[in-house]
N, C-alpha and C. Protein backbone atom coordinates (compact mmCIF):
# COMPACT_ATOMS: atom_id res chain seq x y z
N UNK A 1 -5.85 -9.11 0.16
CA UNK A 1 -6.65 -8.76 1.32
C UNK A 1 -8.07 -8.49 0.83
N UNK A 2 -8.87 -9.35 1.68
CA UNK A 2 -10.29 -9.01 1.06
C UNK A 2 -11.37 -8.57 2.44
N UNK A 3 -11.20 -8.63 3.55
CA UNK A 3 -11.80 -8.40 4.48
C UNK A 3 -11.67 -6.84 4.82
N UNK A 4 -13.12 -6.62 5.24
CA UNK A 4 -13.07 -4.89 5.38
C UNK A 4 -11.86 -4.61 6.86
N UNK A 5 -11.97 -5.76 7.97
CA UNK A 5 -11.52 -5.65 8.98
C UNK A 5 -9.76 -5.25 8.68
N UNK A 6 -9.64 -5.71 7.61
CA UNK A 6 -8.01 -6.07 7.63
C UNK A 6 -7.69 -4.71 6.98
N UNK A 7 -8.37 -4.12 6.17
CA UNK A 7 -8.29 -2.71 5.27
C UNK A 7 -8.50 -1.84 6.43
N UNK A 8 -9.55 -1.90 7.67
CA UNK A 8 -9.43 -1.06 8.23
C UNK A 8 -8.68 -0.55 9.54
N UNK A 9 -8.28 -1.89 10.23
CA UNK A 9 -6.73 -2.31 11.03
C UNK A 9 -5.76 -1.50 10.48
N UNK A 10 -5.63 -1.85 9.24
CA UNK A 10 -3.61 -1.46 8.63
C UNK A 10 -4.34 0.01 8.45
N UNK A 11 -5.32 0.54 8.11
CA UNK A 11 -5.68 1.98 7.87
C UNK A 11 -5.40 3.05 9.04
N UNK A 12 -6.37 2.60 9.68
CA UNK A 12 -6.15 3.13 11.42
C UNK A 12 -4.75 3.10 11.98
N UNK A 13 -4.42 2.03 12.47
CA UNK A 13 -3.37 0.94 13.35
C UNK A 13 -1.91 1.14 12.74
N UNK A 14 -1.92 1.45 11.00
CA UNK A 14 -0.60 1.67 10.59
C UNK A 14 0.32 2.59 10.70
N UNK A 15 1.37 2.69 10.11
CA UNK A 15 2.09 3.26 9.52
C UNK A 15 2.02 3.94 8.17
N UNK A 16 1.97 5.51 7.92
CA UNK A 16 1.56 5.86 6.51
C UNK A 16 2.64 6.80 5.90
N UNK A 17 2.38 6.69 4.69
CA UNK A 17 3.38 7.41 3.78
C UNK A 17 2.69 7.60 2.58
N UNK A 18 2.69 9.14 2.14
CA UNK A 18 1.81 9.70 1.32
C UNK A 18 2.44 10.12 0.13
N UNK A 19 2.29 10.39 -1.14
CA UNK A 19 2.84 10.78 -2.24
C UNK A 19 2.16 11.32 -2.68
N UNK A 20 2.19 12.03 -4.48
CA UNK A 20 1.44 12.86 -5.17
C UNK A 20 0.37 11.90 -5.29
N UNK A 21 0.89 10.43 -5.62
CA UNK A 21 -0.22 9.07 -6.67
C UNK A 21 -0.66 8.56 -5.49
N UNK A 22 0.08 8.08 -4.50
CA UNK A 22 -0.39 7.05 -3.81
C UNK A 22 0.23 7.35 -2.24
N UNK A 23 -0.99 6.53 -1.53
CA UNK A 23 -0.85 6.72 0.15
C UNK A 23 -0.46 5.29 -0.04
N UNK A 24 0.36 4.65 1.16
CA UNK A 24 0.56 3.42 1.46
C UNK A 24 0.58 3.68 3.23
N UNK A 25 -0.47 2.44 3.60
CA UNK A 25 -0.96 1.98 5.05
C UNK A 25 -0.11 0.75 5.09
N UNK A 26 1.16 0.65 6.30
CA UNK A 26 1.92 -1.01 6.61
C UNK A 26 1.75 -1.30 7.77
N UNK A 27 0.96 -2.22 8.51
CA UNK A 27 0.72 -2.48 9.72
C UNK A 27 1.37 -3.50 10.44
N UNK A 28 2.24 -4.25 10.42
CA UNK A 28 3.54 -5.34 11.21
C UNK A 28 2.51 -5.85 12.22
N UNK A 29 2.28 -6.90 11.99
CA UNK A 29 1.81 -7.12 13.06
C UNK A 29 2.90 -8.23 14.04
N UNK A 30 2.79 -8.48 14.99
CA UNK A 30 4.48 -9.01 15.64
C UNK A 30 3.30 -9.92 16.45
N UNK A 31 2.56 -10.55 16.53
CA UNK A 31 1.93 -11.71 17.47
C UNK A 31 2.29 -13.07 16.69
N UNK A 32 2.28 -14.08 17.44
CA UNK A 32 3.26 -15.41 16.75
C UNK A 32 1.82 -15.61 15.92
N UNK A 33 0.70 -15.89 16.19
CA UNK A 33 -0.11 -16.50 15.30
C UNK A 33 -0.29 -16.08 13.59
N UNK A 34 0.19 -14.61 13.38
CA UNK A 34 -0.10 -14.01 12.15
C UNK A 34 1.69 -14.19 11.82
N UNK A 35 2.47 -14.09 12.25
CA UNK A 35 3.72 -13.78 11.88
C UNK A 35 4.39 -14.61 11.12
N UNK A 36 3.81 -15.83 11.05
CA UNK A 36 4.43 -17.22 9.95
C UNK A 36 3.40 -17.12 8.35
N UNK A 37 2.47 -16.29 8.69
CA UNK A 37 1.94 -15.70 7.43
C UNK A 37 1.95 -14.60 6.58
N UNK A 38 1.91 -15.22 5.63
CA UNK A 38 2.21 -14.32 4.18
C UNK A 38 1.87 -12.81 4.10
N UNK A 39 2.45 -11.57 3.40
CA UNK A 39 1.75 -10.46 4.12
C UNK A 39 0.86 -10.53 3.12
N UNK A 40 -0.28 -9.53 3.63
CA UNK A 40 -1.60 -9.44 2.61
C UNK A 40 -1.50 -7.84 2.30
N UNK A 41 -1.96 -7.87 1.07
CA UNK A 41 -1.89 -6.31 0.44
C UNK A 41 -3.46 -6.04 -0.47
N UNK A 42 -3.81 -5.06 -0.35
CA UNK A 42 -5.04 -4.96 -0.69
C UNK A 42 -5.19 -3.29 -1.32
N UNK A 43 -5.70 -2.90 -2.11
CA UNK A 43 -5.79 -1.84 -2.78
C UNK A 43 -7.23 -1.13 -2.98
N UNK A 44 -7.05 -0.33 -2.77
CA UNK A 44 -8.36 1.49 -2.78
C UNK A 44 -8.03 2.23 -3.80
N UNK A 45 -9.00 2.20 -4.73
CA UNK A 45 -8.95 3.02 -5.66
C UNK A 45 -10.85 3.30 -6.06
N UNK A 46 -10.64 5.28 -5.17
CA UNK A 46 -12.08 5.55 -5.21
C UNK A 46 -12.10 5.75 -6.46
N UNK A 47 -13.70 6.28 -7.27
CA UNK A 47 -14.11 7.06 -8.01
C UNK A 47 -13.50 8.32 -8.39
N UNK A 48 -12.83 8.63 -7.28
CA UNK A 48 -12.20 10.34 -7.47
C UNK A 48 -11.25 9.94 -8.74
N UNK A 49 -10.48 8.83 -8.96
CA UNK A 49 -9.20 8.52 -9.98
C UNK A 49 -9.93 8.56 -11.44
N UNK A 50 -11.24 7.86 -11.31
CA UNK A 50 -11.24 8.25 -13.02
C UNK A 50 -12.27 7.47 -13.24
N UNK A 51 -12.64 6.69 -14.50
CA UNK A 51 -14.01 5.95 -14.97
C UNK A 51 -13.64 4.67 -14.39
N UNK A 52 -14.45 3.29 -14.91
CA UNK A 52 -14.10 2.38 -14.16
C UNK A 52 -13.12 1.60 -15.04
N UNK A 53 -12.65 2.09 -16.14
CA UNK A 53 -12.01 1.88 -16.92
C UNK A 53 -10.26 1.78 -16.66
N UNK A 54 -10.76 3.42 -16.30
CA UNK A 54 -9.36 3.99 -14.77
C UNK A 54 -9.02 3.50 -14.05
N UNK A 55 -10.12 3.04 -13.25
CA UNK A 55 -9.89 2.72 -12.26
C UNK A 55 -9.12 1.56 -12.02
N UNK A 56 -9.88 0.69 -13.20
CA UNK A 56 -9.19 -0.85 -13.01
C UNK A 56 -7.62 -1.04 -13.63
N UNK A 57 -7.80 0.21 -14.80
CA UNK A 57 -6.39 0.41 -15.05
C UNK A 57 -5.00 0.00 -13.73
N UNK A 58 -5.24 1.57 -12.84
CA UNK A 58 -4.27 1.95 -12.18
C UNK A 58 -4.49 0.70 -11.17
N UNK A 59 -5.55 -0.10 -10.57
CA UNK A 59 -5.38 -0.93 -10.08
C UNK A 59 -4.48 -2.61 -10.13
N UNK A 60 -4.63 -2.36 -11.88
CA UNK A 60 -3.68 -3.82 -12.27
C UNK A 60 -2.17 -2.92 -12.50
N UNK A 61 -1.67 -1.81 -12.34
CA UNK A 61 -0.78 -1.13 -12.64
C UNK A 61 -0.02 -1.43 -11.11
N UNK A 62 -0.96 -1.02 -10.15
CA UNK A 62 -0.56 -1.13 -8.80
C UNK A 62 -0.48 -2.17 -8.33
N UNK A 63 -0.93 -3.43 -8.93
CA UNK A 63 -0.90 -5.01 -8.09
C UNK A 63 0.26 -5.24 -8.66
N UNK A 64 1.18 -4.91 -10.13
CA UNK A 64 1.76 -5.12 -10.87
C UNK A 64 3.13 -4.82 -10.05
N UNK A 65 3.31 -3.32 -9.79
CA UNK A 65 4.24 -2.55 -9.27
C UNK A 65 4.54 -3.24 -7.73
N UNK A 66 3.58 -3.51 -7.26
CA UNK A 66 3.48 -4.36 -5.28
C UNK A 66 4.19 -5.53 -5.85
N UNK A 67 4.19 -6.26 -6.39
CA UNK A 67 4.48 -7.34 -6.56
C UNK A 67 5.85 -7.72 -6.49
N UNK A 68 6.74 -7.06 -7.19
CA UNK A 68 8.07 -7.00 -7.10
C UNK A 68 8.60 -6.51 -5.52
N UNK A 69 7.57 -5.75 -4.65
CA UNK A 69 8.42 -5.27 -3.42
C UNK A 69 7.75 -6.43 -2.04
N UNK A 70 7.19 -7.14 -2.63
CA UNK A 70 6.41 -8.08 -1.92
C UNK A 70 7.72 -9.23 -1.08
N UNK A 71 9.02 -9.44 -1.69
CA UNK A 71 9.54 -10.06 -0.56
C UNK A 71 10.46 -9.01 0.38
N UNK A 72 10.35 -7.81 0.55
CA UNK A 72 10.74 -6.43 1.33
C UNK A 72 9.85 -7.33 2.21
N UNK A 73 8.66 -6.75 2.26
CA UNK A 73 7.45 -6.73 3.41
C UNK A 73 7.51 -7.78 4.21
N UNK A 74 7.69 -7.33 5.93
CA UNK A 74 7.39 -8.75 6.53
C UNK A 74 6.40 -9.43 6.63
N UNK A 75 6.92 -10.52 7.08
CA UNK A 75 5.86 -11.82 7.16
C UNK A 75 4.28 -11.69 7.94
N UNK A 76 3.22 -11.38 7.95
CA UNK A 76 2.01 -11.28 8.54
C UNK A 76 1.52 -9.66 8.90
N UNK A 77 2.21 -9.11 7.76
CA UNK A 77 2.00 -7.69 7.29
C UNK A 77 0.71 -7.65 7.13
N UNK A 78 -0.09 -6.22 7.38
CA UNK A 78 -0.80 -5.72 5.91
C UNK A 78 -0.87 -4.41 5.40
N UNK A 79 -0.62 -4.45 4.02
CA UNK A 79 -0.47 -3.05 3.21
C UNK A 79 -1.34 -2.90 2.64
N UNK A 80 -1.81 -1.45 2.78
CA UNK A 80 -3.04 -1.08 1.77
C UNK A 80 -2.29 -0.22 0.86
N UNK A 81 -2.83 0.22 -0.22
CA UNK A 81 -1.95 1.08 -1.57
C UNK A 81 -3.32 1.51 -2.00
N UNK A 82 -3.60 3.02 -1.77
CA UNK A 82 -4.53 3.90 -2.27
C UNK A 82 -4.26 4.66 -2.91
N UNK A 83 -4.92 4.93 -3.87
CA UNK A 83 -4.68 5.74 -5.34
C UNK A 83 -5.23 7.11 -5.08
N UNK A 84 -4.20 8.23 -5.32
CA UNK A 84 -5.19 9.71 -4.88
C UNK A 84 -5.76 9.78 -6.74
N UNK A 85 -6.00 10.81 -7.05
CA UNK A 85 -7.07 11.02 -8.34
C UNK A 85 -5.74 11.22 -9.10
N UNK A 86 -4.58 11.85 -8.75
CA UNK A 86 -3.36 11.98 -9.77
C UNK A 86 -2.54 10.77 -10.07
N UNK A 87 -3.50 9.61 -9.47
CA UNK A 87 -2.94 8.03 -10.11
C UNK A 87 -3.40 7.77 -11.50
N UNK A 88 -4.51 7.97 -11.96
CA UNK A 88 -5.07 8.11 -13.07
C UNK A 88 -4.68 8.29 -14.50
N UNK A 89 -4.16 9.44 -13.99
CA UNK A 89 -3.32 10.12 -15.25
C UNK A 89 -1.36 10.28 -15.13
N UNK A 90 -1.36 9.38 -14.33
CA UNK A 90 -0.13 9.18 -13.92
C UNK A 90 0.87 8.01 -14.99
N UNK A 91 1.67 8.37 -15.50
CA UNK A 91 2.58 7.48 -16.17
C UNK A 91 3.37 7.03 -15.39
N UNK A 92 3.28 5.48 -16.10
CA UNK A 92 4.08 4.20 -15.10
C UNK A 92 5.11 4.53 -14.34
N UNK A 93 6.10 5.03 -14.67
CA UNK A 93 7.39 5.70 -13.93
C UNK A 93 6.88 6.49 -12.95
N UNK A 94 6.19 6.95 -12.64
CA UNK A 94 6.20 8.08 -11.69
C UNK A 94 5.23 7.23 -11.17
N UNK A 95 4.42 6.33 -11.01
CA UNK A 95 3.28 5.83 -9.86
C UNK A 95 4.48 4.65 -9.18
N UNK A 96 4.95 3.97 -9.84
CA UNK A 96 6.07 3.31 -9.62
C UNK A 96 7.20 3.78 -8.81
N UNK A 97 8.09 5.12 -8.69
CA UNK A 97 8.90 5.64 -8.24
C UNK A 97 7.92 6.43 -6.93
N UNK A 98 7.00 6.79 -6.73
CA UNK A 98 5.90 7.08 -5.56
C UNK A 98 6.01 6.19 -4.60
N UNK A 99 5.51 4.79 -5.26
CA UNK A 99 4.89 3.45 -4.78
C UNK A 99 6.88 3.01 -4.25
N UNK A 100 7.71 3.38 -4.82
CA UNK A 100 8.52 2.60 -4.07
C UNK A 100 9.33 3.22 -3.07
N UNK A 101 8.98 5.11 -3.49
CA UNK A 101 9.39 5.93 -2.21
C UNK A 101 8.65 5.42 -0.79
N UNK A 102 7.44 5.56 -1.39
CA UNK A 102 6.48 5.27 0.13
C UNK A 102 7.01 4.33 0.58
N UNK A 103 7.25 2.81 0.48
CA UNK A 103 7.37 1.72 0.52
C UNK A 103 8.77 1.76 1.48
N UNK A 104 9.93 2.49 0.76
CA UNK A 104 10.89 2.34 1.46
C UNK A 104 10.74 3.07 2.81
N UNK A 105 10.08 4.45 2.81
CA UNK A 105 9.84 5.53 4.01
C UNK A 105 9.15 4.35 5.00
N UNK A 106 8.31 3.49 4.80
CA UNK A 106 7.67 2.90 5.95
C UNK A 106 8.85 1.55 6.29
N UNK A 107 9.20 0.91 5.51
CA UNK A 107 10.25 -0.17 6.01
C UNK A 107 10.93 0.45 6.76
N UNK A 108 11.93 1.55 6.59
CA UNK A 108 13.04 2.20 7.29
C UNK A 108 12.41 1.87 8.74
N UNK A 109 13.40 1.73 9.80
CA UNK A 109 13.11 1.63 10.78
C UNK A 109 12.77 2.42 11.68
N UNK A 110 11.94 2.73 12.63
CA UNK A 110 10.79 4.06 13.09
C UNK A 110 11.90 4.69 14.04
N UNK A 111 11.69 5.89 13.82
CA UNK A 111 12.93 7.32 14.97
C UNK A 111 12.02 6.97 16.12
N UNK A 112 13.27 7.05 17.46
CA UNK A 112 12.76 7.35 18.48
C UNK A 112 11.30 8.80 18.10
N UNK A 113 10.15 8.46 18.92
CA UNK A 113 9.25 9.71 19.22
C UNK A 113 8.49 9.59 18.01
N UNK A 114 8.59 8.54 16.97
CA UNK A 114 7.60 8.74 15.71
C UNK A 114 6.81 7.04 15.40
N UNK A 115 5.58 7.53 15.02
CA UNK A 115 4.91 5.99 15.10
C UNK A 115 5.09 5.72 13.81
């Protein structure tokens, strides 16, 4: 995902699930024109996480970790995966076990009375 529009749709418009490391935004979109397409996933990782060193770290850590849950997600999705500052210093197991709590909390299917 590279468009600000699409980061800020699934931001607003989604579904969220928060952890110590990471927030995850999943937005479904259900109109026929997007729905035969691939989902798009796109990643936030401010300054607050660390140098840019950090940063890009936890970012190839996190495209790494999405990747494997990428045939979960439906078809003409979009997920954002934002890094809070305790992604940084976070060892693989635990940004990983975050990233796949969140992940499952938003697939599960929504309770009556909850968006």
């Amino acid at each position: 995902m590279r468009r600000r529009e699409d980061f800020t749709l699934a931001v607003r418009r989604g579904r969220r699930a928060g952890r110590p490391t990471v927030v995850v935004h999943l937005l479904r979109r259900d109109d026929a024109a997007q729905a035969d397409h691939a989902p798009l996933v796109g990643f936030i990782v401010a300054r607050t996480v660390g140098s840019a060193v950090v940063r890009n770290r936890v970012r190839r850590r996190l495209r790494h970790l999405v990747r494997a849950h990428l045939d979960r997600l439906p078809q003409g999705s979009l997920l954002v995966v934002r890094a809070n500052p305790r992604a940084g210093t976070a060892r693989h197991g635990e940004l990983a076990a975050d990233l796949e709590s969140a992940l499952d909390r938003l697939l599960r299917p929504a309770s009556k009375g909850r968006r």
